[in-house]
C-alpha atoms as a PDB file:
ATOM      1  CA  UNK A   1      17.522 -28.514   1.555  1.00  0.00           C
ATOM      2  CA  UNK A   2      16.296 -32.013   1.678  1.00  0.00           C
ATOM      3  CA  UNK A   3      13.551 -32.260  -1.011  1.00  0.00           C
ATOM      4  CA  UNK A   4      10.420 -32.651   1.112  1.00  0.00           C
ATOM      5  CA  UNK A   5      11.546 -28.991   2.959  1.00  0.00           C
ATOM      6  CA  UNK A   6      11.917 -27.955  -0.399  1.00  0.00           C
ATOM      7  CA  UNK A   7       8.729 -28.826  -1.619  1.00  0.00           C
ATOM      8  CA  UNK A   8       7.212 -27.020   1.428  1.00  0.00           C
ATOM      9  CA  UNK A   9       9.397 -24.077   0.468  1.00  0.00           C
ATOM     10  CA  UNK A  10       7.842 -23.546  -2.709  1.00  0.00           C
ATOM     11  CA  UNK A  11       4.781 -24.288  -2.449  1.00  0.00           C
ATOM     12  CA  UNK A  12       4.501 -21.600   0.818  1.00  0.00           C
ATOM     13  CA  UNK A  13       6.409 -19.235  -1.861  1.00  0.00           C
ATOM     14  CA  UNK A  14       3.138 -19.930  -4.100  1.00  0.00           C
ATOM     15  CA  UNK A  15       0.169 -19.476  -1.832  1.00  0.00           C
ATOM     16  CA  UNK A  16       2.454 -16.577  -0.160  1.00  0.00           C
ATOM     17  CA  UNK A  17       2.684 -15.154  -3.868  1.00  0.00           C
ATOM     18  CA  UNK A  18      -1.323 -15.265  -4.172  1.00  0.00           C
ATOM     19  CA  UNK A  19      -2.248 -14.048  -0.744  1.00  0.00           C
ATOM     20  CA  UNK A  20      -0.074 -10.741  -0.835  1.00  0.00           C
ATOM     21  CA  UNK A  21      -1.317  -9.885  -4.325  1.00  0.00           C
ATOM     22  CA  UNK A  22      -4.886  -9.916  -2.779  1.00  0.00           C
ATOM     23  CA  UNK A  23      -4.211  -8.775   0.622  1.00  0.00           C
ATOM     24  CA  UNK A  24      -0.814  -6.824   0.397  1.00  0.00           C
ATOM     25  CA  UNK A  25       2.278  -6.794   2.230  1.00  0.00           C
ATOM     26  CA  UNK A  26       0.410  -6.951   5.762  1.00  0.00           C
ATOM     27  CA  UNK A  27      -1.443 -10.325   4.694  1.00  0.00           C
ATOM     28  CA  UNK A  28      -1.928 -12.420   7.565  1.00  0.00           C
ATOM     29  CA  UNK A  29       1.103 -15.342   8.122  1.00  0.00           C
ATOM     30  CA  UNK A  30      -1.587 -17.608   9.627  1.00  0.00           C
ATOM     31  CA  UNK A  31      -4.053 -17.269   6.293  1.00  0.00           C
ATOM     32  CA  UNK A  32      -0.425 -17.670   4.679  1.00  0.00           C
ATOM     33  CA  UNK A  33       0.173 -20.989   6.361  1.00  0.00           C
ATOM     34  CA  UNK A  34      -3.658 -22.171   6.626  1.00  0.00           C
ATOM     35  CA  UNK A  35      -4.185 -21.982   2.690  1.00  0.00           C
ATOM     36  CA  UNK A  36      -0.703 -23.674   2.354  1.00  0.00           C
ATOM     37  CA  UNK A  37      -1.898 -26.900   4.523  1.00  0.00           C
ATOM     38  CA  UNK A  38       0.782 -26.516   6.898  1.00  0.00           C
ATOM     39  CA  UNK A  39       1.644 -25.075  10.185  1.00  0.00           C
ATOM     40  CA  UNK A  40       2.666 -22.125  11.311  1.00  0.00           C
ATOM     41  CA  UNK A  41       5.891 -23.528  12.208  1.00  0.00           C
ATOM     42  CA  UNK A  42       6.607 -24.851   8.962  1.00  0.00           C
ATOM     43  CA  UNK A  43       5.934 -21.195   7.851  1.00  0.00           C
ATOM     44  CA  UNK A  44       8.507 -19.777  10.566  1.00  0.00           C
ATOM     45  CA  UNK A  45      10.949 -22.183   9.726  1.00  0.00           C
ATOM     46  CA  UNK A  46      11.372 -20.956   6.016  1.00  0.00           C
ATOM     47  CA  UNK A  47      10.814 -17.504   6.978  1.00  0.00           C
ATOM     48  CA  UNK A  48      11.295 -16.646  10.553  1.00  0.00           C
ATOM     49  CA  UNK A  49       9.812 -13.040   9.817  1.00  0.00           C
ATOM     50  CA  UNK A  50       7.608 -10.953   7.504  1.00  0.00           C
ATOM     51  CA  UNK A  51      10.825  -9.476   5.898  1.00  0.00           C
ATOM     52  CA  UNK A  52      12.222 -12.780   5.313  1.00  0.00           C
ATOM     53  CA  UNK A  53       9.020 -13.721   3.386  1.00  0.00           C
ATOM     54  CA  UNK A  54       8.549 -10.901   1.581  1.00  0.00           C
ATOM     55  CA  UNK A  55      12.023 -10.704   0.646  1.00  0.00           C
ATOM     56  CA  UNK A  56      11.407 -14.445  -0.829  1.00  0.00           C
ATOM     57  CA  UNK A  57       9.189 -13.500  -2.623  1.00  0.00           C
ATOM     58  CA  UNK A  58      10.332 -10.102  -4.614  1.00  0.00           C
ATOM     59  CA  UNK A  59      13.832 -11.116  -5.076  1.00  0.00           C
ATOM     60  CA  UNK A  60      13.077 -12.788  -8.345  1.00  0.00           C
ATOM     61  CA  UNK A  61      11.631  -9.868  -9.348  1.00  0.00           C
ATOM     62  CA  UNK A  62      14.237  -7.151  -8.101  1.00  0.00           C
ATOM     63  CA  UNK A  63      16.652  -9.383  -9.960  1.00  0.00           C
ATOM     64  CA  UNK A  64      14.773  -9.359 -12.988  1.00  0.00           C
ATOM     65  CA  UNK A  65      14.271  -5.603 -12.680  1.00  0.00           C
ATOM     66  CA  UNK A  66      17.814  -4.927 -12.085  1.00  0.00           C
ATOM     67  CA  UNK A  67      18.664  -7.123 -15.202  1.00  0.00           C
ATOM     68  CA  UNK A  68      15.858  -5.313 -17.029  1.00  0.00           C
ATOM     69  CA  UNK A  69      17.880  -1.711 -16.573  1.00  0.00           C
ATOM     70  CA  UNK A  70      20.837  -3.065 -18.136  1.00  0.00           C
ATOM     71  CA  UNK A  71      18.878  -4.253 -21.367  1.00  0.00           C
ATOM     72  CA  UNK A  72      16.895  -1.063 -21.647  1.00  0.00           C
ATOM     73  CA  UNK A  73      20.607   0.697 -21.277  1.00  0.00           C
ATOM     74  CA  UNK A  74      21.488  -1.372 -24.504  1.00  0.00           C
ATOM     75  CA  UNK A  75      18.999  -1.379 -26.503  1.00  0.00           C
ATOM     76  CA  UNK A  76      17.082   1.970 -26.045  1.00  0.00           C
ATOM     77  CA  UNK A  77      18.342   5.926 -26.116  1.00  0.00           C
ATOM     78  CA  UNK A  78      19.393   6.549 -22.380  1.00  0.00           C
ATOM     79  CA  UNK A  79      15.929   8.925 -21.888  1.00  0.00           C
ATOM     80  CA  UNK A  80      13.665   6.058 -23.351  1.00  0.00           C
ATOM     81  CA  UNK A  81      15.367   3.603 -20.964  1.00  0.00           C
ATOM     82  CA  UNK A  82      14.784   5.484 -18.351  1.00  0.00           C
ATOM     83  CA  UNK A  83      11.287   6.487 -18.707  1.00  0.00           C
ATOM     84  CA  UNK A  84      10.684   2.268 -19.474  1.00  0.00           C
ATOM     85  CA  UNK A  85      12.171   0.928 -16.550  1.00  0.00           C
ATOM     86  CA  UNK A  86      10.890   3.643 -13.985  1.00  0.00           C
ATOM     87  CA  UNK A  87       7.120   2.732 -15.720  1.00  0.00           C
ATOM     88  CA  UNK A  88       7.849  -0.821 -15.208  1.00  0.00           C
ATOM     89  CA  UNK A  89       9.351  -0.330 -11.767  1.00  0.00           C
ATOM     90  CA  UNK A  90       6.134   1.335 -11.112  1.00  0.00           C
ATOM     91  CA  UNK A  91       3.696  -1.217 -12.148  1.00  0.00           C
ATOM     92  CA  UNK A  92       5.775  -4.322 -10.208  1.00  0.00           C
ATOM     93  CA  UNK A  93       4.862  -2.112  -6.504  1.00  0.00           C
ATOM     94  CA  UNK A  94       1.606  -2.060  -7.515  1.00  0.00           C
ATOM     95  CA  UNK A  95       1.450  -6.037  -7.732  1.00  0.00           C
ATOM     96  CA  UNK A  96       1.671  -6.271  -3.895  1.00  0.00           C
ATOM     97  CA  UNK A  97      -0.279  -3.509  -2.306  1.00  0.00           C
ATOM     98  CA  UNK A  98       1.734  -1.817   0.938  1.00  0.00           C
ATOM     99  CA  UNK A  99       5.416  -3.224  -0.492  1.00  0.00           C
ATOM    100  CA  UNK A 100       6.509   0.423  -1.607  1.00  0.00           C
ATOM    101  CA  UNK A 101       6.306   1.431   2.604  1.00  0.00           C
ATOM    102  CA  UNK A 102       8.233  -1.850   3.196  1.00  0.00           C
ATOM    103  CA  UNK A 103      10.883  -0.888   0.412  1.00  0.00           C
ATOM    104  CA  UNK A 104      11.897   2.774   1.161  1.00  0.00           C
ATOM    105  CA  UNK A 105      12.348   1.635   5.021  1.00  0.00           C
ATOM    106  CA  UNK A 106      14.734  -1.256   3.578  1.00  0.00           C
ATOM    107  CA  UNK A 107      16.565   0.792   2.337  1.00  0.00           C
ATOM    108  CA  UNK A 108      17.546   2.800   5.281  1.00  0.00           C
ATOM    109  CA  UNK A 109      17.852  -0.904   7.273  1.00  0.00           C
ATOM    110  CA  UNK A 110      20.970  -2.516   6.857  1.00  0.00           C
ATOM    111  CA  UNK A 111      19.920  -5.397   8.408  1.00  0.00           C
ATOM    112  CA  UNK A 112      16.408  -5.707   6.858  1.00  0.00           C
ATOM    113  CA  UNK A 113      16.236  -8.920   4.658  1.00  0.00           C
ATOM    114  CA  UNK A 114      15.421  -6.665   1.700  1.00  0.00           C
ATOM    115  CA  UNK A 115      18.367  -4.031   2.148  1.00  0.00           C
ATOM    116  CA  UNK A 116      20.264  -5.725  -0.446  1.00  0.00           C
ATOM    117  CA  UNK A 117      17.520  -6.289  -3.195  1.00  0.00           C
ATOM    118  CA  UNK A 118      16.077  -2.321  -2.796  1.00  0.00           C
ATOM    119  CA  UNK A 119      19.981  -1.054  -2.835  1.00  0.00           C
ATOM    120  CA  UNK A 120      20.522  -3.076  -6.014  1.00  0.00           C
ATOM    121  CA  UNK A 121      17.057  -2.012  -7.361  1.00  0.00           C
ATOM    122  CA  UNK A 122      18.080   1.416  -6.978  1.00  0.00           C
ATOM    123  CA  UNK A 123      21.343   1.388  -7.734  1.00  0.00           C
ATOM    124  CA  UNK A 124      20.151   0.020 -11.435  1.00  0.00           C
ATOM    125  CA  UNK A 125      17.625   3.113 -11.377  1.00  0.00           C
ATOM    126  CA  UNK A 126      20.283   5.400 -10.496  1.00  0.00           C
ATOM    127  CA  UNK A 127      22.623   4.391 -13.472  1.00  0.00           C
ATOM    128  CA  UNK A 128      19.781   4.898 -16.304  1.00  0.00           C
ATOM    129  CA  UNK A 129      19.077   8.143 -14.522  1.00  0.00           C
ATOM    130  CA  UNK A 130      22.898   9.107 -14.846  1.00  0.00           C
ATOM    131  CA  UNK A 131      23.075   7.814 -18.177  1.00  0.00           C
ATOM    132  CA  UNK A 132      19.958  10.119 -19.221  1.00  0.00           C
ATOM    133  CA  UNK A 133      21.515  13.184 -17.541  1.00  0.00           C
ATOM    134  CA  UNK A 134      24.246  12.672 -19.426  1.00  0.00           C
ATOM    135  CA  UNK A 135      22.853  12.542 -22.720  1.00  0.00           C
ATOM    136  CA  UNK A 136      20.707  15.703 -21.665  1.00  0.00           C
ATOM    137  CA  UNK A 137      17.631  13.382 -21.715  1.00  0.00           C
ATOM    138  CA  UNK A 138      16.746  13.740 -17.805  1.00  0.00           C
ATOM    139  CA  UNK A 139      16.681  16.927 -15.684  1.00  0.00           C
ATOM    140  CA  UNK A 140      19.659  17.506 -13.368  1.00  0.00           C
ATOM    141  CA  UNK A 141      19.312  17.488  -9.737  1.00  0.00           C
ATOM    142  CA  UNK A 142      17.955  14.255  -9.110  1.00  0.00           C
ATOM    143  CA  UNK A 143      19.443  10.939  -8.152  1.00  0.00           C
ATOM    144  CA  UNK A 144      18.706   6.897  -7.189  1.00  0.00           C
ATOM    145  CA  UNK A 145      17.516   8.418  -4.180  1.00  0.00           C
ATOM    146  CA  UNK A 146      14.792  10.915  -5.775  1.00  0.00           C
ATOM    147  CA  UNK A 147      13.792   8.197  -8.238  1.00  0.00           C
ATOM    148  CA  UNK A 148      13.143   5.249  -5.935  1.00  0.00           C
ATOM    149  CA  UNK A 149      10.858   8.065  -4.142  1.00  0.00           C
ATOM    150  CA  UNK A 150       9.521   9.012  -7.242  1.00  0.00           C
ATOM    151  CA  UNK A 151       8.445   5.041  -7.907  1.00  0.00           C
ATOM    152  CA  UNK A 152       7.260   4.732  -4.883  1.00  0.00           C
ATOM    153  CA  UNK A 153       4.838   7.748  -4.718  1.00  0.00           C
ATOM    154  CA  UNK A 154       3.857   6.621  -7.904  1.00  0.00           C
ATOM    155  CA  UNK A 155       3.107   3.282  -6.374  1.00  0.00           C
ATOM    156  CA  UNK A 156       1.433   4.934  -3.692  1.00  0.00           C
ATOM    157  CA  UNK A 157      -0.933   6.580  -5.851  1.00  0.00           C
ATOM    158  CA  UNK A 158      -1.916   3.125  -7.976  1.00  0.00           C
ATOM    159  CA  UNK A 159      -2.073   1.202  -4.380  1.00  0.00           C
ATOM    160  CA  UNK A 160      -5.566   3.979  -3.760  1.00  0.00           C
ATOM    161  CA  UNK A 161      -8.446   1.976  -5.244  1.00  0.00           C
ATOM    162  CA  UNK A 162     -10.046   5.304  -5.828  1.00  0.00           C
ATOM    163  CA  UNK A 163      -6.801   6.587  -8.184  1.00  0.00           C
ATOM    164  CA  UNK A 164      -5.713   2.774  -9.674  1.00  0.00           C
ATOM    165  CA  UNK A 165      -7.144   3.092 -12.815  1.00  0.00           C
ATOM    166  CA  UNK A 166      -5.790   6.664 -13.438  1.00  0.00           C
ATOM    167  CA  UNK A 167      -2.530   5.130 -12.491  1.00  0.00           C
ATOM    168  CA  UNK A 168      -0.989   5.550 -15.923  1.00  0.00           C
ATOM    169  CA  UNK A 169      -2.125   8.733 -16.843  1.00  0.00           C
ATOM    170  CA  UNK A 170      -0.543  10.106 -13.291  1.00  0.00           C
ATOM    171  CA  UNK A 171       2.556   8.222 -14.479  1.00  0.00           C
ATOM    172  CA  UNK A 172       2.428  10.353 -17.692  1.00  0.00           C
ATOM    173  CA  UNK A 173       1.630  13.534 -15.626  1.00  0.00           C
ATOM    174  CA  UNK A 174       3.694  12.941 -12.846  1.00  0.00           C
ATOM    175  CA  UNK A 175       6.973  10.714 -13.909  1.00  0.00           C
ATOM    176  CA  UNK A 176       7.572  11.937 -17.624  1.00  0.00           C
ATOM    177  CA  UNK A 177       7.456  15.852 -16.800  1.00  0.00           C
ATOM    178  CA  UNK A 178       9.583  15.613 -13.670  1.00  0.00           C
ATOM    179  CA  UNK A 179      12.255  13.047 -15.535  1.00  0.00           C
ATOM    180  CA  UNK A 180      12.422  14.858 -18.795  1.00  0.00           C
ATOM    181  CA  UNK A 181      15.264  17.112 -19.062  1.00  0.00           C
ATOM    182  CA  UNK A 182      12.789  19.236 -21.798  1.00  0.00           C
ATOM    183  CA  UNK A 183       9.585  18.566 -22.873  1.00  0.00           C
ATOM    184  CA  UNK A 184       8.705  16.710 -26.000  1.00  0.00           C
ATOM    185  CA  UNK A 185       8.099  18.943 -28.866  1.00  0.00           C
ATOM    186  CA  UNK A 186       4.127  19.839 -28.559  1.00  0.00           C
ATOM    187  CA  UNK A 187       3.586  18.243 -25.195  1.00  0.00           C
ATOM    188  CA  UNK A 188       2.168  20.616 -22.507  1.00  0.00           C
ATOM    189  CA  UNK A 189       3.786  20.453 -19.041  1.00  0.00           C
END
């Protein structure tokens, strides 16, 4: 990419970056380009579609995430890890309002731009969950597939500006009880 398209790139990425935070994943690609100083063109160019923005601009942090499940895996018992990374999972959907909807139907889209970031995502998810069940940490019958909907309900409930400051104590009463294989000694379910 010659260094002037580059330039463009990343500074679209930016102002893109701001704009969903504030707006969510249905932010309008003309305020997008407007705030940016370019056209709408120049937008298209980088990222011909919604998905191909949006996919720009959480695959840093799917990455990260994905990398994150492997450190908690090393560094923290398997039932710890897995409570960590689903909490932190949890907090990055709330970042851009309306992403969770946008995830779970990537996920069933092979050829959405963010197939291979959510399948990765979950796939990460899925091995702490295994490795808790395991141990006897986390409760059988679950799966990647029941914990990405888990994080995204979750998500859901934070993304409600009536619930969003509640949105860690419904993590506690929600995600802990329904991951936990048994409750912690003198916690009430």
């Amino acid at each position: 990419m010659r260094a002037d398209a580059r330039k463009n790139y990343d500074h679209l990425l930016e102002v893109a970056r701001g704009i969903v935070a504030e707006h969510g994943a249905d932010a309008s690609l003309r305020d997008i380009a407007r705030t940016a100083g370019v056209g709408l063109g120049t937008l298209y160019r980088h990222f011909p579609t919604r998905e191909a923005l949006l996919e720009a601009l959480l695959r840093s942090s799917f990455a990260a995430l994905t990398a994150r499940a492997v450190d908690l895996a090393g560094t923290l018992p398997p039932g710890e890890a897995l409570l960590s990374w689903t909490r932190e999972c949890t907090r990055f959907t709330t970042t851009y309002h309306g992403v969770t909807q946008v995830m779970v139907a990537a996920i069933e889209e092979p050829d959405s731009a963010l197939h291979a970031s959510c399948v990765e995502l979950r796939a990460a998810g899925a091995r702490l969950l295994r490795r808790a069940q395991e141990a006897g940490d986390a409760r059988d019958g679950m799966d990647g597939t029941d914990l990405f909907a888990l994080i995204a309900g979750l998500a859901w409930l934070g993304d409600q500006a009536a619930l969003a400051d509640r949105a860690e104590h419904l993590f506690e009463v929600i995600a802990v009880p329904a991951l936990r294989a048994r409750p912690v000694v003198g916690e009430t379910v």
